[in-house]
C-alpha atoms as a PDB file:
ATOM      1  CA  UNK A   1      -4.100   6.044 -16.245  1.00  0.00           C
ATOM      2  CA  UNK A   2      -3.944   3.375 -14.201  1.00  0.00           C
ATOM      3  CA  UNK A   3      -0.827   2.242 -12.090  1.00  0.00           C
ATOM      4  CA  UNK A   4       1.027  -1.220 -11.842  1.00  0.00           C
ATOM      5  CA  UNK A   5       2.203  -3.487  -8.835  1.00  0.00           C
ATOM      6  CA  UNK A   6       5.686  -2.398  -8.865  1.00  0.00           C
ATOM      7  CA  UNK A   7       4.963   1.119  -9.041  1.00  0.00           C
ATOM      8  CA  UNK A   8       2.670   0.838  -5.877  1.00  0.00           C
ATOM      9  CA  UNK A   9       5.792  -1.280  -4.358  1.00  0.00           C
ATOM     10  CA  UNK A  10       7.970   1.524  -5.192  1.00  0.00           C
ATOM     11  CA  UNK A  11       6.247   3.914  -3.358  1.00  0.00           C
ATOM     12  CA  UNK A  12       5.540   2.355  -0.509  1.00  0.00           C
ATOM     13  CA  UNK A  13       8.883   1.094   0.102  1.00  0.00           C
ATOM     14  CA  UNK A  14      10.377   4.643  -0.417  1.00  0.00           C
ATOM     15  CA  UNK A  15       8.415   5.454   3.022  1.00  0.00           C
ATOM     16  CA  UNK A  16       8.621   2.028   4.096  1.00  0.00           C
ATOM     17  CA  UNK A  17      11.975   0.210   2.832  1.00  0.00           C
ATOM     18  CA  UNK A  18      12.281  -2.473   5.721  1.00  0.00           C
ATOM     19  CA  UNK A  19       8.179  -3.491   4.512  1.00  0.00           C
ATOM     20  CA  UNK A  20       7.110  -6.988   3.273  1.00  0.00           C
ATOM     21  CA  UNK A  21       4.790  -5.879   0.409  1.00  0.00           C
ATOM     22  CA  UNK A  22       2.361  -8.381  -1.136  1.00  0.00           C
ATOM     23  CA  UNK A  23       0.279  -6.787  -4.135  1.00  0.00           C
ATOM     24  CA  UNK A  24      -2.164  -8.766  -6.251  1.00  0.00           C
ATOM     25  CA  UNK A  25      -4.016  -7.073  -8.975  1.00  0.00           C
ATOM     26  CA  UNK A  26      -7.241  -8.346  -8.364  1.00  0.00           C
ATOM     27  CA  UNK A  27      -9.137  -7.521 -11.844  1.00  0.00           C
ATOM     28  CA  UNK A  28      -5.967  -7.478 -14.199  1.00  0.00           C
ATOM     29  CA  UNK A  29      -6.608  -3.829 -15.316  1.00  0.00           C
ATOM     30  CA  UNK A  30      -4.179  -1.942 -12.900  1.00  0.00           C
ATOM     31  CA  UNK A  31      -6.822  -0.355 -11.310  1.00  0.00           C
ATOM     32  CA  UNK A  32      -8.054  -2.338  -8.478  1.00  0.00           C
ATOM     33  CA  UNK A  33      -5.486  -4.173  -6.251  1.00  0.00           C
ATOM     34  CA  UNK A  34      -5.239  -6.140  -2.634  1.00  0.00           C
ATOM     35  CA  UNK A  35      -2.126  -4.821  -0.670  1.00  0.00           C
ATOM     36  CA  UNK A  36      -0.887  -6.339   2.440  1.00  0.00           C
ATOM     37  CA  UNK A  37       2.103  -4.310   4.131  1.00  0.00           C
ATOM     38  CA  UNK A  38       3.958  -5.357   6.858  1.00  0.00           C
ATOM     39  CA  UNK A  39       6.367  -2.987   8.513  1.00  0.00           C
ATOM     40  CA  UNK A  40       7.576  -2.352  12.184  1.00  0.00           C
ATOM     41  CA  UNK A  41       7.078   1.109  11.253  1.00  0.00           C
ATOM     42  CA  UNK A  42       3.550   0.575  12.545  1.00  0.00           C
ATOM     43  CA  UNK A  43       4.286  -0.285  16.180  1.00  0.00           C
ATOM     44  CA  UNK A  44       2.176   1.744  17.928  1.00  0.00           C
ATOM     45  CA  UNK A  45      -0.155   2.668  15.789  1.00  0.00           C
ATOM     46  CA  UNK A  46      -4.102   2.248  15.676  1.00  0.00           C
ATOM     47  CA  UNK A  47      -4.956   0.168  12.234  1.00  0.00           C
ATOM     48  CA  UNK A  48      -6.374   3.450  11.220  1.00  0.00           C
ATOM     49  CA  UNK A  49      -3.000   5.466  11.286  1.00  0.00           C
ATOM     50  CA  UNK A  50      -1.086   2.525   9.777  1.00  0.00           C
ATOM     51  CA  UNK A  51      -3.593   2.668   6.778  1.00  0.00           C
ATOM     52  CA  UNK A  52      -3.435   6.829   6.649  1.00  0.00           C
ATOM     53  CA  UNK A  53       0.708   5.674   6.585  1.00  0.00           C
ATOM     54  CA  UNK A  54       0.236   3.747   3.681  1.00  0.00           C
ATOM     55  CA  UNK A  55      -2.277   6.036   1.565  1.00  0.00           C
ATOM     56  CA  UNK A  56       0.099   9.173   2.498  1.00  0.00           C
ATOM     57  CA  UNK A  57       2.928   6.960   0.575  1.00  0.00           C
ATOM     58  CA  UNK A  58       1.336   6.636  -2.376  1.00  0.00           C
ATOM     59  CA  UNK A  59       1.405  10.438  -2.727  1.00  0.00           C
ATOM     60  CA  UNK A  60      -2.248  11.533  -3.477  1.00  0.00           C
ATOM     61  CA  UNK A  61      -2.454   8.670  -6.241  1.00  0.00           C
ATOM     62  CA  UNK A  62      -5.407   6.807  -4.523  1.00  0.00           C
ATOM     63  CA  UNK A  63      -8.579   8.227  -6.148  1.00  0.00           C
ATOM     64  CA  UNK A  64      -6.665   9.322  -9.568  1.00  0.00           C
ATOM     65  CA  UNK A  65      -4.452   6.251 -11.058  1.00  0.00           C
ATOM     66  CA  UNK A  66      -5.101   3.896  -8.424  1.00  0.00           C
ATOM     67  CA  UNK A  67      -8.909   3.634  -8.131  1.00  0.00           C
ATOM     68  CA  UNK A  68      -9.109   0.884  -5.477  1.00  0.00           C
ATOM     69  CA  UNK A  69      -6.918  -0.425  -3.006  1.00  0.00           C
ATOM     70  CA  UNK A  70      -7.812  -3.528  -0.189  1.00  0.00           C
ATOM     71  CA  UNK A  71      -5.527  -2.555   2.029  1.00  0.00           C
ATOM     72  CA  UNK A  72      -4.115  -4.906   5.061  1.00  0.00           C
ATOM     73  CA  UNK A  73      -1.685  -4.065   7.692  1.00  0.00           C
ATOM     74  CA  UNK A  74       0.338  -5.454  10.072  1.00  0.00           C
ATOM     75  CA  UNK A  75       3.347  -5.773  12.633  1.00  0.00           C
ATOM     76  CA  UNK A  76       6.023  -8.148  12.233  1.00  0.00           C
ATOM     77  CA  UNK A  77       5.875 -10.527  14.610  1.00  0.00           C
END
């Protein structure tokens, strides 16, 4: 089953709710997105932790009804 934009929003903000969020569902099937999250939350953190942040948000979905995520990161400036 595959998930939609504001679903993926949802959870990330949950974890994340000071986060600019920009999704874009890159095939139109719910299955394949580009997500760029910007938080403070990842001050500190090497890009790799900031991206294990983000996947632990989603809650196990990546794999099941999210099949593919690009994922960016960043710091607020």
């Amino acid at each position: 089953m595959a998930m939609q934009a504001h679903e993926i929003e949802d959870l990330i903000r949950a974890v994340f709710p000071d986060a600019q969020i920009k999704i874009e569902d890159l095939r139109g099937d719910g299955d394949h997105y580009s997500c760029l999250v910007e938080t403070a939350s990842f001050a500190g953190k090497t890009r790799v932790q900031q991206h294990k942040m983000v996947y632990d948000a989603l809650g196990g979905r990546m794999g099941n009804e999210l099949h593919a995520l690009a994922l960016q990161t960043r710091i607020p400036q």
